[in-house]
Protein backbone atom coordinates (compact mmCIF):
# COMPACT_ATOMS: atom_id res chain seq x y z
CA UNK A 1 106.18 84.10 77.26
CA UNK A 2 106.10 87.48 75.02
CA UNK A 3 107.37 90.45 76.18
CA UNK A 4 108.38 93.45 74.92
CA UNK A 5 111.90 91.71 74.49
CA UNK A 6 110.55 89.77 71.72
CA UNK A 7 110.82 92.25 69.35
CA UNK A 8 114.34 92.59 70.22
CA UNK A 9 115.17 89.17 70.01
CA UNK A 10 113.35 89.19 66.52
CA UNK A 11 115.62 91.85 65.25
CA UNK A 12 118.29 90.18 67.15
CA UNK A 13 117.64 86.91 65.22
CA UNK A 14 117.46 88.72 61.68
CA UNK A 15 120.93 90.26 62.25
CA UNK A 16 122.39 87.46 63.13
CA UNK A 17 121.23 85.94 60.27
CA UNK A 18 122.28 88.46 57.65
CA UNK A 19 125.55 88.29 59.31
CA UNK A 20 126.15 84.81 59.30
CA UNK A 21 124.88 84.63 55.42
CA UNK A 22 127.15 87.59 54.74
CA UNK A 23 130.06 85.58 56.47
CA UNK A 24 129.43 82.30 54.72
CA UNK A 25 129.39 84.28 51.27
């Protein structure tokens, strides 16, 4: 199901990403 959420959980996902790569360095 996509909903206008999805976005936000995209962005969501990205940021946690950079953070966690950004924490690992």
């Amino acid at each position: 199901h996509f909903s206008n959420t999805s976005t936000e959980t995209m962005s969501d996902k990205i940021k946690r990403m950079l953070k966690n790569e950004i924490q690992q360095m």
